[in-house]
Protein backbone atom coordinates (compact mmCIF):
# COMPACT_ATOMS: atom_id res chain seq x y z
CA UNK A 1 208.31 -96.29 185.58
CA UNK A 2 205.54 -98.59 183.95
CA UNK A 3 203.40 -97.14 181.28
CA UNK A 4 200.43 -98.33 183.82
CA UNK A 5 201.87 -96.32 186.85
CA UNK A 6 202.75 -92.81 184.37
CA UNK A 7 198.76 -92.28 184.15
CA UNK A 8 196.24 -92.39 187.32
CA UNK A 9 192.75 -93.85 185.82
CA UNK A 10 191.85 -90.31 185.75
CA UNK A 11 192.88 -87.14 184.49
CA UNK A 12 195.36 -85.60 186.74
CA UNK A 13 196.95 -81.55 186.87
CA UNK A 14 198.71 -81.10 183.98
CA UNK A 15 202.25 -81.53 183.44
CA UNK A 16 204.31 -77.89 181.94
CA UNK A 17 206.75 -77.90 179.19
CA UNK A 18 208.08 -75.46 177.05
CA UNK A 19 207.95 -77.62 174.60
CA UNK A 20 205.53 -80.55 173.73
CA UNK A 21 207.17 -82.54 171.12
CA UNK A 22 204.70 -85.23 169.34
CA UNK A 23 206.62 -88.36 168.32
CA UNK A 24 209.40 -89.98 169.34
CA UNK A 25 210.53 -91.30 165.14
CA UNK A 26 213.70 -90.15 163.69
CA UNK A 27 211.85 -86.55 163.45
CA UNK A 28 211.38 -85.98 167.54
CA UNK A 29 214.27 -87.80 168.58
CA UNK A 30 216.68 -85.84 166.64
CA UNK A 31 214.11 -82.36 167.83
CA UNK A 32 214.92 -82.86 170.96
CA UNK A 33 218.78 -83.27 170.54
CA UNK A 34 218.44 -79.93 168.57
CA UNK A 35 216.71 -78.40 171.34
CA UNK A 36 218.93 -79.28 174.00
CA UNK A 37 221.80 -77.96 172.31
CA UNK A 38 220.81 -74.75 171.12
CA UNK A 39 218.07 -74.05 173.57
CA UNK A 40 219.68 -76.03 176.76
CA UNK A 41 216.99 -73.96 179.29
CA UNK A 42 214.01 -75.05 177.40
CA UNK A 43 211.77 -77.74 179.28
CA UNK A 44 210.44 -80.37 176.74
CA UNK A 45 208.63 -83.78 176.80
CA UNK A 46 208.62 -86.33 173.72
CA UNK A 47 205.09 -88.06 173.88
CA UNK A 48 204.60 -91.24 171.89
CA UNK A 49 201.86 -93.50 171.38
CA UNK A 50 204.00 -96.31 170.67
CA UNK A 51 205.46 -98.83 172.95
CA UNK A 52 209.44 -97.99 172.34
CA UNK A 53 210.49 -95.26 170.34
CA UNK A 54 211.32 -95.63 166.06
CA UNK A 55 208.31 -94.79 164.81
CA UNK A 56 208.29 -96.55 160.65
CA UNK A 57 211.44 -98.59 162.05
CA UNK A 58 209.24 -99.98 165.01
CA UNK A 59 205.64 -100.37 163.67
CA UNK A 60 206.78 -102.22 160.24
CA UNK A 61 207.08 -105.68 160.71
CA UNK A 62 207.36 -107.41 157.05
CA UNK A 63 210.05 -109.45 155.55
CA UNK A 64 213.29 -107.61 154.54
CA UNK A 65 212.75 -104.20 155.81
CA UNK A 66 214.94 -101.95 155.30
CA UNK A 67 215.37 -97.57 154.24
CA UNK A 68 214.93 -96.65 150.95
CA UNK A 69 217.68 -94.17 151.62
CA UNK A 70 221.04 -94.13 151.97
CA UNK A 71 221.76 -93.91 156.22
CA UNK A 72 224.79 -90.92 155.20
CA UNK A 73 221.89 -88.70 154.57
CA UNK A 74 219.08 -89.96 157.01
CA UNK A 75 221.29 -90.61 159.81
CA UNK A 76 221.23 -87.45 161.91
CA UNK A 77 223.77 -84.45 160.97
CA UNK A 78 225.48 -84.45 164.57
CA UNK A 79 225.69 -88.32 164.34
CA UNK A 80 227.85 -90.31 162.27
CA UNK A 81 226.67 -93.27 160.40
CA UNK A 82 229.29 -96.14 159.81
CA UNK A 83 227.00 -98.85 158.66
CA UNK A 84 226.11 -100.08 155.14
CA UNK A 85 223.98 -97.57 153.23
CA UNK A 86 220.74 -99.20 153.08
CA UNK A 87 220.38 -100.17 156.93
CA UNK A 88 218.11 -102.45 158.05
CA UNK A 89 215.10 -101.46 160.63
CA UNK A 90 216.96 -103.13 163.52
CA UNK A 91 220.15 -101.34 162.58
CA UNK A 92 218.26 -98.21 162.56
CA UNK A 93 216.88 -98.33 165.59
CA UNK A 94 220.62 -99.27 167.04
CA UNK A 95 221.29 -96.08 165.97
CA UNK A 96 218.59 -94.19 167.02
CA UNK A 97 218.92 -95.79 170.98
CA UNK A 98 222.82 -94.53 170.88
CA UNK A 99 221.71 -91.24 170.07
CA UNK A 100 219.14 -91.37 172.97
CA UNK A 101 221.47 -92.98 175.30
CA UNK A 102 224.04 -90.37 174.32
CA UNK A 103 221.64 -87.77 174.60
CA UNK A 104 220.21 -88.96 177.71
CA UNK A 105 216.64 -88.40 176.26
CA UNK A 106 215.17 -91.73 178.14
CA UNK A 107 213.31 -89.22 180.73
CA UNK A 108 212.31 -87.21 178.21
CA UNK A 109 209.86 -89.44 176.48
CA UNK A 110 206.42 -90.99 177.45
CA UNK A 111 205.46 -94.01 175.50
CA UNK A 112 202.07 -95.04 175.34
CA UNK A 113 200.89 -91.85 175.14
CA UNK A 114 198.39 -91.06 172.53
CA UNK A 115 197.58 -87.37 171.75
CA UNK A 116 193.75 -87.02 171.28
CA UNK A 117 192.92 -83.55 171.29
CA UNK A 118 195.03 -80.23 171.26
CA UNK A 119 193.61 -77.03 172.40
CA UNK A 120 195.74 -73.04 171.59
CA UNK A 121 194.03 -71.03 173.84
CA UNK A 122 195.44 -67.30 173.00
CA UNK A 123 194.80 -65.69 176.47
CA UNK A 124 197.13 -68.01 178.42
CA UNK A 125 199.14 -68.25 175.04
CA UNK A 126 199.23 -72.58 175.81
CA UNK A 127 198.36 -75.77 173.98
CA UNK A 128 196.98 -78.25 176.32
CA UNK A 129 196.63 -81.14 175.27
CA UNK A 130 194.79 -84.48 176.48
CA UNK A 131 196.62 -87.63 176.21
CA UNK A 132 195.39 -91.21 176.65
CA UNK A 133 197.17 -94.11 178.19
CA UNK A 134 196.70 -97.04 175.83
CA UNK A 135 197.78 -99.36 178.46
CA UNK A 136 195.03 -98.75 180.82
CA UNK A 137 192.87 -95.87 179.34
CA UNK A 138 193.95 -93.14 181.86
CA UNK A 139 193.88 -89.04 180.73
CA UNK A 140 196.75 -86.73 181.32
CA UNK A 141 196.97 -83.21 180.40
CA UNK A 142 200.33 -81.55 178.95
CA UNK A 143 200.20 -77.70 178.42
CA UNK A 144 203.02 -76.43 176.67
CA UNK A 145 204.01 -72.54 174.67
CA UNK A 146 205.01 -74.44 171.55
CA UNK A 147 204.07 -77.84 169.75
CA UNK A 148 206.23 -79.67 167.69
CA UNK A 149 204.51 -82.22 165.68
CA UNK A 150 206.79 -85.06 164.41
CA UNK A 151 204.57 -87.71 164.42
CA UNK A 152 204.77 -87.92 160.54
CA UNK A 153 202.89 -88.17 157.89
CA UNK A 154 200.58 -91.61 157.24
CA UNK A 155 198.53 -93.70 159.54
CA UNK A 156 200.80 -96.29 161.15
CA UNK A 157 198.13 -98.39 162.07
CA UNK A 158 196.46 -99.28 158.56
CA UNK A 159 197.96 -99.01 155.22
CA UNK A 160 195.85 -98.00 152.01
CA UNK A 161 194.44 -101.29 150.08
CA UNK A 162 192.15 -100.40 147.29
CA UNK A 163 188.52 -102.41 147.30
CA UNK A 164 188.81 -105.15 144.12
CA UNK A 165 186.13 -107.10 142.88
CA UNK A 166 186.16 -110.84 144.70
CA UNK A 167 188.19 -110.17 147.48
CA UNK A 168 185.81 -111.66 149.89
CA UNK A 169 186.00 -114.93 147.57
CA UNK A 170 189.45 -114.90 147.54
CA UNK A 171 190.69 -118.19 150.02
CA UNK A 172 194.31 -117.53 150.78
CA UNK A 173 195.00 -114.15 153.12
CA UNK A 174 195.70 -110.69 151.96
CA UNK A 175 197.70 -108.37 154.07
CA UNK A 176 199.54 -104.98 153.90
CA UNK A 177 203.09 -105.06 154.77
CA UNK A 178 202.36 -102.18 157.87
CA UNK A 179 199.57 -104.78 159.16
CA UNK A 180 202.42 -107.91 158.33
CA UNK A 181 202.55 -109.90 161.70
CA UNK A 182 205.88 -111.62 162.44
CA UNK A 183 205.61 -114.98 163.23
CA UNK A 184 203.35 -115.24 159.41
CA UNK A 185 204.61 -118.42 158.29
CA UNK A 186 204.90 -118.36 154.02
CA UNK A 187 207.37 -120.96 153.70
CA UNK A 188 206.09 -122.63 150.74
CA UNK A 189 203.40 -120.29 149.73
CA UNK A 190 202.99 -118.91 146.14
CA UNK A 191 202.64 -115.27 146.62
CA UNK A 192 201.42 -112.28 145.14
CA UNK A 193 202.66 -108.62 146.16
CA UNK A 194 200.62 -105.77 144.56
CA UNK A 195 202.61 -102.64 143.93
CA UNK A 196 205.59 -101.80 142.34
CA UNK A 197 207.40 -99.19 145.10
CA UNK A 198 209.80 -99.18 147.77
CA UNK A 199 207.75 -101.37 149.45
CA UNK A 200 207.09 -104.27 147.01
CA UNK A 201 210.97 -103.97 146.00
CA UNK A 202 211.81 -104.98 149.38
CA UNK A 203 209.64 -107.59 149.86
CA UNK A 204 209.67 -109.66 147.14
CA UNK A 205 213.87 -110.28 147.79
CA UNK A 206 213.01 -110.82 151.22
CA UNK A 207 210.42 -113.35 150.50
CA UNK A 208 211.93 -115.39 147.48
CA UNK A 209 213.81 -117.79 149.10
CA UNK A 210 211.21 -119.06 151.49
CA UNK A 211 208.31 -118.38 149.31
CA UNK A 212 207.56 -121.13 146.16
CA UNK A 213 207.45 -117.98 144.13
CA UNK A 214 206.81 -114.75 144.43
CA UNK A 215 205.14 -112.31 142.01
CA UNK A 216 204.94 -108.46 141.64
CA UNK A 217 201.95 -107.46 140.16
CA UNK A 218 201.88 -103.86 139.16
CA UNK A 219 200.02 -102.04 137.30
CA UNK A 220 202.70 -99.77 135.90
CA UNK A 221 206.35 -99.90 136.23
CA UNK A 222 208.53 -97.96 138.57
CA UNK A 223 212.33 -96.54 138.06
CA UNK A 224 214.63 -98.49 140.19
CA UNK A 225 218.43 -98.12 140.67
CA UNK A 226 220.08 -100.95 141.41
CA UNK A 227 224.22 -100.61 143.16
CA UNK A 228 226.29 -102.27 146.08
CA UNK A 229 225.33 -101.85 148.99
CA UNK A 230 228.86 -100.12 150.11
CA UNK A 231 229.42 -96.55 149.90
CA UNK A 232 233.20 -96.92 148.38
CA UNK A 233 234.19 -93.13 149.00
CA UNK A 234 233.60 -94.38 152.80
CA UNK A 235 235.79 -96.92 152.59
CA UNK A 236 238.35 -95.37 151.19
CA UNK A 237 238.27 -92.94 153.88
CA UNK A 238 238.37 -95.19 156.47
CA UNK A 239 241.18 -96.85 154.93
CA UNK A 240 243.05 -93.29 155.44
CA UNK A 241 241.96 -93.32 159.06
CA UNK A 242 239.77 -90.18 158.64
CA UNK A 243 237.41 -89.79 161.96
CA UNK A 244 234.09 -91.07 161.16
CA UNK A 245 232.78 -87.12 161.95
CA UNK A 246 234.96 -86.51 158.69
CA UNK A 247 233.74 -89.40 156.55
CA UNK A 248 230.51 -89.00 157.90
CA UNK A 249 230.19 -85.30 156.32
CA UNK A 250 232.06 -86.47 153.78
CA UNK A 251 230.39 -88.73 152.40
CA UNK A 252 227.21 -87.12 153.16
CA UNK A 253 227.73 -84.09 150.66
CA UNK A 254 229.18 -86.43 148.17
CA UNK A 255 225.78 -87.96 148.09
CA UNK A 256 223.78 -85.18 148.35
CA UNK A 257 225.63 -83.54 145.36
CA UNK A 258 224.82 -86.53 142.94
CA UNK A 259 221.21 -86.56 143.92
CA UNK A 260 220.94 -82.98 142.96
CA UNK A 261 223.05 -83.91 139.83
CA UNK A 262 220.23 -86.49 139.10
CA UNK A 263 217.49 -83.83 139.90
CA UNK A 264 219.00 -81.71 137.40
CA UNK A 265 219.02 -84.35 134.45
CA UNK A 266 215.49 -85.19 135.77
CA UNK A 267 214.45 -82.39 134.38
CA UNK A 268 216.96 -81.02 131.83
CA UNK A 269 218.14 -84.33 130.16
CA UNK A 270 214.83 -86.98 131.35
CA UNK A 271 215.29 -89.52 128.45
CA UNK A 272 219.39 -90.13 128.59
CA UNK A 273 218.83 -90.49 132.19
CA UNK A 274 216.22 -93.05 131.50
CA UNK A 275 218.40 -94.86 129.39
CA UNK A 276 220.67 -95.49 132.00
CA UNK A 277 218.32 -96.63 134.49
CA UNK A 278 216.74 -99.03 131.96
CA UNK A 279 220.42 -100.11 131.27
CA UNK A 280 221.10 -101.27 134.72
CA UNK A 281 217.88 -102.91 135.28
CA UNK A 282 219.14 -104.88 131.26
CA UNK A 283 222.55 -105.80 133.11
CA UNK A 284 220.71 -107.77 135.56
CA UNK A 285 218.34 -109.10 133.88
CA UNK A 286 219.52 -109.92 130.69
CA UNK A 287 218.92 -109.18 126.78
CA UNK A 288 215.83 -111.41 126.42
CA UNK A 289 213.91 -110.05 129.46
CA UNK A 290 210.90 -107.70 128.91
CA UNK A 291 212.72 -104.63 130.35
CA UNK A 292 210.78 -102.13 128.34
CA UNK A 293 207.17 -103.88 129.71
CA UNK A 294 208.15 -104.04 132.93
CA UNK A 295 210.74 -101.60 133.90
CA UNK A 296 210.53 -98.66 131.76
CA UNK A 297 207.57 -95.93 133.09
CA UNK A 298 205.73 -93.59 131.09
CA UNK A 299 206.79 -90.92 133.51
CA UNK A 300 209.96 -89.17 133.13
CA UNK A 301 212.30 -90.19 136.33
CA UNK A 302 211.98 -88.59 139.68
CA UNK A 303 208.73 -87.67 139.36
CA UNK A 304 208.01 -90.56 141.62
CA UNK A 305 210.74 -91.47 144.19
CA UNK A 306 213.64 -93.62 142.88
CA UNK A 307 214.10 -96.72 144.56
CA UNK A 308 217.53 -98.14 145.12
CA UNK A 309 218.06 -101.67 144.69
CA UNK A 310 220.66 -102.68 147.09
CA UNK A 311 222.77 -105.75 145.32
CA UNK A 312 220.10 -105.73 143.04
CA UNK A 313 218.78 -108.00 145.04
CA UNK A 314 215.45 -107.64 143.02
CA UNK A 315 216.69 -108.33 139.99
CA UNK A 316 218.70 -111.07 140.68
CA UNK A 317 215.72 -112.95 142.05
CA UNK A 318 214.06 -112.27 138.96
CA UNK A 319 216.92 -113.57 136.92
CA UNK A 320 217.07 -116.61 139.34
CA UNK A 321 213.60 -117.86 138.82
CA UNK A 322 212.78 -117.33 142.03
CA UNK A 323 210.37 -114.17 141.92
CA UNK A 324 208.87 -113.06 138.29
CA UNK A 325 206.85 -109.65 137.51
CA UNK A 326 203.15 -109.38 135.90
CA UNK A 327 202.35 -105.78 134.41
CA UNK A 328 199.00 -105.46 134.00
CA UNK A 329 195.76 -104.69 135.93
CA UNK A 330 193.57 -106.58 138.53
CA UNK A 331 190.14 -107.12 137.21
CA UNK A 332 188.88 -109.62 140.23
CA UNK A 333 190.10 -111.87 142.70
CA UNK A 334 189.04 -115.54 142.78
CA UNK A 335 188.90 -118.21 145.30
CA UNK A 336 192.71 -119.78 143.92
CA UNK A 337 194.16 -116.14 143.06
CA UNK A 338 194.13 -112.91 141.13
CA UNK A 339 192.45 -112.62 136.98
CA UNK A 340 194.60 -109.94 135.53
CA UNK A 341 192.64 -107.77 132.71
CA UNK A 342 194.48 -109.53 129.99
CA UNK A 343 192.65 -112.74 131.33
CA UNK A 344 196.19 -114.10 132.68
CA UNK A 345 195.14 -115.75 135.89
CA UNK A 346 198.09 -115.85 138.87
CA UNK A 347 197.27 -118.54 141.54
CA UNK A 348 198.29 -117.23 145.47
CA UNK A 349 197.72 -118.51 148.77
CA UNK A 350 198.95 -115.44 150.15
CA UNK A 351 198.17 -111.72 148.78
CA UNK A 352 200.56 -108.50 149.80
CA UNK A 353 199.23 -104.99 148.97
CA UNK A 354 202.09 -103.06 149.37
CA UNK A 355 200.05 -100.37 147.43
CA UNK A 356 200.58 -97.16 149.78
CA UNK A 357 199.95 -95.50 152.74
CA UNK A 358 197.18 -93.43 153.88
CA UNK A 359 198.09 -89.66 155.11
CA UNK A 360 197.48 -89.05 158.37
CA UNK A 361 197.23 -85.11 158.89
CA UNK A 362 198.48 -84.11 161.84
CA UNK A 363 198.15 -87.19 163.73
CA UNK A 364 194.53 -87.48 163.55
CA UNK A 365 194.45 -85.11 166.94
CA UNK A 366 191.19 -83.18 167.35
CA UNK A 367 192.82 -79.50 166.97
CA UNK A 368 190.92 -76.20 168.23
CA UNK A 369 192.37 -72.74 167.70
CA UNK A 370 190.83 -70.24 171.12
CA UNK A 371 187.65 -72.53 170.68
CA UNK A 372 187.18 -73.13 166.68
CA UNK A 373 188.26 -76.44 165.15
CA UNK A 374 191.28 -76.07 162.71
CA UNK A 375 190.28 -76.23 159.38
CA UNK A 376 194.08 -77.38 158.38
CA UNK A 377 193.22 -77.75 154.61
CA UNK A 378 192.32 -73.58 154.99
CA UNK A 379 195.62 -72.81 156.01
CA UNK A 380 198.76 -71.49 154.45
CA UNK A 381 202.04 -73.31 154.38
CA UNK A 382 205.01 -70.93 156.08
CA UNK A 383 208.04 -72.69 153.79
CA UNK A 384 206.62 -76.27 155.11
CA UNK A 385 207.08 -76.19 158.29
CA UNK A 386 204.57 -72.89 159.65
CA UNK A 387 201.14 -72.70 158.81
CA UNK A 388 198.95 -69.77 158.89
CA UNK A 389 195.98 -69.50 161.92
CA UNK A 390 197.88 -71.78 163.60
CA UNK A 391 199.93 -70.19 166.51
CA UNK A 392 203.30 -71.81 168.35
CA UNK A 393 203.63 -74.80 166.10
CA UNK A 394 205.81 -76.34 163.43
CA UNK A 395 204.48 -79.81 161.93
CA UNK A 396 207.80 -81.05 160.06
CA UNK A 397 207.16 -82.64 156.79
CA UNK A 398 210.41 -84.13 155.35
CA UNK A 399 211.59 -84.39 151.90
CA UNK A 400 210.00 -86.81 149.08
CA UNK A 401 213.23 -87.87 147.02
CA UNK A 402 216.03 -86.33 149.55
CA UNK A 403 215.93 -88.22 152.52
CA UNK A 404 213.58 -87.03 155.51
CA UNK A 405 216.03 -86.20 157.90
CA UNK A 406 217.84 -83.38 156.09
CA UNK A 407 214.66 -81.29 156.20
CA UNK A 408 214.41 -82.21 160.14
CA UNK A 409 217.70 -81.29 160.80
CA UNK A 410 216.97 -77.96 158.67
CA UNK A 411 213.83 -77.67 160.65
CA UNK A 412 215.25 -78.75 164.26
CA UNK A 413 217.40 -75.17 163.91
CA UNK A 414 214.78 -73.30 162.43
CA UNK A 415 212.76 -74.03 165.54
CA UNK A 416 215.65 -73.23 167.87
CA UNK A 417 215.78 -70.31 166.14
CA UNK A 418 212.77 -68.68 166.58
CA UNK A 419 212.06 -69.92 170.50
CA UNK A 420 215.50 -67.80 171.17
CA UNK A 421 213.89 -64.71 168.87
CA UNK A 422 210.64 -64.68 170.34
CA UNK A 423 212.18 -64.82 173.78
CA UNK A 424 215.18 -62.42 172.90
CA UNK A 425 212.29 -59.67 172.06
CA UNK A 426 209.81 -61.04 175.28
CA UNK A 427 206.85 -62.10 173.67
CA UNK A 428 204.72 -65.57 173.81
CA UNK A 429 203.34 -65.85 169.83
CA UNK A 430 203.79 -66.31 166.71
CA UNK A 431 201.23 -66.75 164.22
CA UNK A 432 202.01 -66.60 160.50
CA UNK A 433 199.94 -64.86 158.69
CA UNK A 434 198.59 -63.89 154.86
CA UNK A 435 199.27 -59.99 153.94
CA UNK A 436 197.15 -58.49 151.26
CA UNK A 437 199.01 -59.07 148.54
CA UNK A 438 199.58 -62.49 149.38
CA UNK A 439 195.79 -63.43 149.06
CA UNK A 440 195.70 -62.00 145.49
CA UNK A 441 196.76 -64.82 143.65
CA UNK A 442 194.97 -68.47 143.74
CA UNK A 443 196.09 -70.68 146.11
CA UNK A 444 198.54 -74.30 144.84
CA UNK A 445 198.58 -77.44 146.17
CA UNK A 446 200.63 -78.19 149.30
CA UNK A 447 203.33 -80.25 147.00
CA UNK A 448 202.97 -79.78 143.06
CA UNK A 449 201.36 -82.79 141.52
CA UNK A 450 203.26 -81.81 138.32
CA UNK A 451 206.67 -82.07 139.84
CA UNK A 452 206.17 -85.01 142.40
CA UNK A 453 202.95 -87.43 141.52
CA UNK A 454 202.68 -90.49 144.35
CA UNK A 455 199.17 -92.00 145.21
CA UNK A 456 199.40 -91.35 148.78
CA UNK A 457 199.18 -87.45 147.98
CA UNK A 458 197.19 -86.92 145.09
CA UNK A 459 194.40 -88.89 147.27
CA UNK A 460 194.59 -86.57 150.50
CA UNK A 461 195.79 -83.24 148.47
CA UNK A 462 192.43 -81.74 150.20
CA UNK A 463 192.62 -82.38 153.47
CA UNK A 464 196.66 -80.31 152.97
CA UNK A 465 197.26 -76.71 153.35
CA UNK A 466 197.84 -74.63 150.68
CA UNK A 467 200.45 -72.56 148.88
CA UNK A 468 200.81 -69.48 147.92
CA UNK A 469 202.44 -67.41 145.05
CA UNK A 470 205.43 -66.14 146.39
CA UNK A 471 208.07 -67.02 149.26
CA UNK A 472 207.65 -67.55 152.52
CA UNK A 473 204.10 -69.47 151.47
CA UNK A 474 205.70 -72.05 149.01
CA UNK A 475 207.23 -75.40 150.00
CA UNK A 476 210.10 -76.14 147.81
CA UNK A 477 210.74 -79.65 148.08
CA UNK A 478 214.24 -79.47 147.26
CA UNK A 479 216.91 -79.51 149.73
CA UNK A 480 219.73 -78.18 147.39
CA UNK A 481 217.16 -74.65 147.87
CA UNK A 482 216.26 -74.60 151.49
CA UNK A 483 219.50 -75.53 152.66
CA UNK A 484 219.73 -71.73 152.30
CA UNK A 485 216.44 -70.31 152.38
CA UNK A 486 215.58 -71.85 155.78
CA UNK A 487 218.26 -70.72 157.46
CA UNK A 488 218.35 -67.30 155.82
CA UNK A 489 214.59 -66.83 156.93
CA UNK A 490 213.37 -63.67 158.22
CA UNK A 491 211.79 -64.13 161.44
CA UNK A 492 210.94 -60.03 161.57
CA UNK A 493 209.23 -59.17 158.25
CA UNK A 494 205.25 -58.78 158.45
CA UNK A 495 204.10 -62.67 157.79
CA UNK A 496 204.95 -63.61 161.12
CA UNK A 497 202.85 -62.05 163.86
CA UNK A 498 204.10 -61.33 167.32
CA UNK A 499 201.70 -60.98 170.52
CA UNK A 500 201.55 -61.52 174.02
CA UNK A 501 199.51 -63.59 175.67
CA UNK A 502 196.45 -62.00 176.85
CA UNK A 503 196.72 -62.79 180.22
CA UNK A 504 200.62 -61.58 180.76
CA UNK A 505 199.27 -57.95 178.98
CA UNK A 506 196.44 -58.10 181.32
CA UNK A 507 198.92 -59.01 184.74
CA UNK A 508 201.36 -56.42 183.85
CA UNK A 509 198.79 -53.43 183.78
CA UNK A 510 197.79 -54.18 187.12
């Protein structure tokens, strides 16, 4: 069916799920596998704004992308990866239509479907929610006992560029890599890529060859980690004739068990680890190159996400001419380029600001809770994935440094578990929410800016929910804990609130 035909021009009777899953990224895709295997009865629709489902992997068009995580760990648990590690976008997406092929989730999901508003009414215990055709502007309504949000977390449609003096002077083009359109020709072109994460590191590789040069201009350095792009443990495997359900596990905790080892010396032993990551990037790049300037942060490692350099394909450009790094800061832009603070002035015809994302909280959807907007930043976090005041739904919010999926996965059961508990004891909702003692203590941030310190959520920290002092209202961040703890949750001690819906109390009294 055409996105044009799924909507009439007006709002028709709404559509009834038992589930309304937002998203149809690596988040609601792999929801809804979870949900058809452990809750098989459950009725569930995946609705997307996008044209084709992906999400990052669909919407992010510029040179060379590619995960900044190893696919062993963000492919799905009940899937097996048997690609490289670092896996291109179109690779990803490969793998993400075999699992909905396999899953037969095609007639599960709407595309085109933007969520505008979502309404918990408590009587009826239902979301509805009203949902826009962006093909031809039609309304539908969805009403649903439980919303899973897996749209994400930052606004697809515009990336975060900062406001410099002189950009309107400036005569070349600046663009951020989500806004990067694909036929952009840059053959030729000196250019300039602001930023110094994932982003930038993929981009400046990608663009080298074609480019006349490249620069990264960053303000400060960032750790990056630079290996083959082969996972050898894999191959080894393979060359035993494991099944890839083997290797893929495998391999998986392998991984998983030297990023926690990292973690660890993060924090216990910060400078040796340093040393080592400095020592790589030396390897590369020679004894004469400004490593130290350029490569070595004032922060201790992982307190910012750790980028891996597949082939060191970064460095290597570096070392070959071809691309060449400027640490300092922008004081203006003029009509031929970028004056640094220093005074150094870098000439561009074309300007990327891969400089970060902007949070998008709850898919900018227009939420009211039995009439009253949701203040979202006034709420409590249930271990990241509840939040207190609001009933029946689980936002999923994946990991910063461990790759996203393993908190999905976590989550995807978590959620299984509890629609089988709440209808194992017959009622409609659940609403977590703060006992006494629990409000005595001042509230933390959503993620602690002390132990994980990116732009993108020190800027929107406000609009966040909160933590509070003890378990269940913290959000660990750290896999190698919640692995357990989620799992292990009590779904029957006093934070989370059991009722009926009004209107089923009211029906069975007569």
């Amino acid at each position: 069916m055409s996105a044009a035909n799924q909507f009439s021009s007006v709002a028709s009777e709404a559509e009834h799920f038992d589930v309304l899953i937002v998203g149809a990224g690596i988040s609601g895709v792999g929801g809804a596998v979870h949900l058809q295997q452990q809750c098989p009865d459950k009725r569930f629709v995946i609705l997307e704004t996008q044209s084709s489902f992906g999400g990052t992997w669909l919407t992010h068009k510029y040179p060379g992308i590619r995960s900044d995580s190893d696919l062993y760990t963000f492919g799905y648990r009940f899937k097996p990866w048997s690609g490289k590690p670092i896996a291109t976008a179109e690779a990803i997406r490969e793998y993400m239509g075999e699992v909905i092929e396999e899953n037969h989730l095609a007639p599960h999901i709407r595309y085109h479907h933007r969520v505008e508003t979502a309404r918990w009414d408590s009587d009826s215990a239902l979301w509805t929610l009203e949902v826009r055709n962006s093909v031809n502007g039609g309304l539908r309504t969805f009403t649903g006992r439980f919303l899973w949000m897996c749209q994400g977390y930052y606004r697809h449609s515009k990336g975060y560029t900062p406001e410099w003096p002189g950009m309107e002077n400036f005569k070349g083009d600046i663009v951020h890599p989500q806004e990067w359109k694909e036929d952009y020709d840059y053959t030729g072109k000196r250019v300039v890529v602001i930023g110094s994460g994932a982003t930038a590191a993929t981009v400046v590789p990608a663009m080298a060859d074609k480019a006349a040069h490249v620069t990264m201009l960053q303000r400060s350095p960032t750790y990056f980690a630079p290996g083959e792009n082969r996972n050898e443990l894999a191959d080894s495997l393979r060359e035993l004739e494991i099944p890839e359900e083997w290797v893929h596990e495998i391999v998986r905790r392998r991984i998983l068990k030297d990023g926690q080892e990292i973690a660890r010396r993060s924090f216990e032993e910060p400078e040796a680890l340093r040393d080592e990551l400095i020592g790589a990037a030396k390897a590369y790049l020679g004894p004469d190159y400004e490593v130290d300037k350029h490569f070595n942060p004032s922060y201790r490692p992982w307190r910012q996400r750790l980028a891996f350099i597949p082939d060191g394909d970064l460095f290597k450009g570096i070392a070959e001419g071809k691309a060449s790094v400027v640490t300092d800061e922008i004081e203006c832009f003029t009509e031929n380029g970028i004056k640094t603070r220093s005074g150094e002035i870098i000439e561009a015809d074309l300007v990327l600001t891969a400089t970060g994302f902007n949070l998008c909280i709850l898919g900018d959807i227009d939420f009211t809770i039995d009439g009253e907007p949701l203040r979202f930043e006034d709420s409590y976090t249930w271990l990241g994935m509840l939040y207190s005041k609001v009933p029946n739904m689980c936002w999923v919010f994946g990991y910063l440094r461990t790759s996203w999926t393993m908190r999905s996965d976590l989550i995807g059961d978590f959620v299984c578990r509890l629609l089988k508990h709440m209808d194992e004891t017959g009622v409609q909702i659940v609403t977590p929410t703060l006992r006494d003692e629990d409000k005595a203590a001042p509230p933390a941030p959503f993620v602690d800016p002390e132990n994980f310190n990116a732009g993108y959520l020190l800027r929107s920290m406000d609009q966040l929910p909160k933590q509070g002092p003890t378990l269940p209202w913290q959000f660990p961040q750290d896999y190698y804990r919640e692995r357990e703890l989620i799992p292990a949750a009590k779904l029957d001690d006093e934070t989370l609130v059991y009722r009926h819906a009004k209107a089923a109390v009211k029906t069975a009294a007569g």
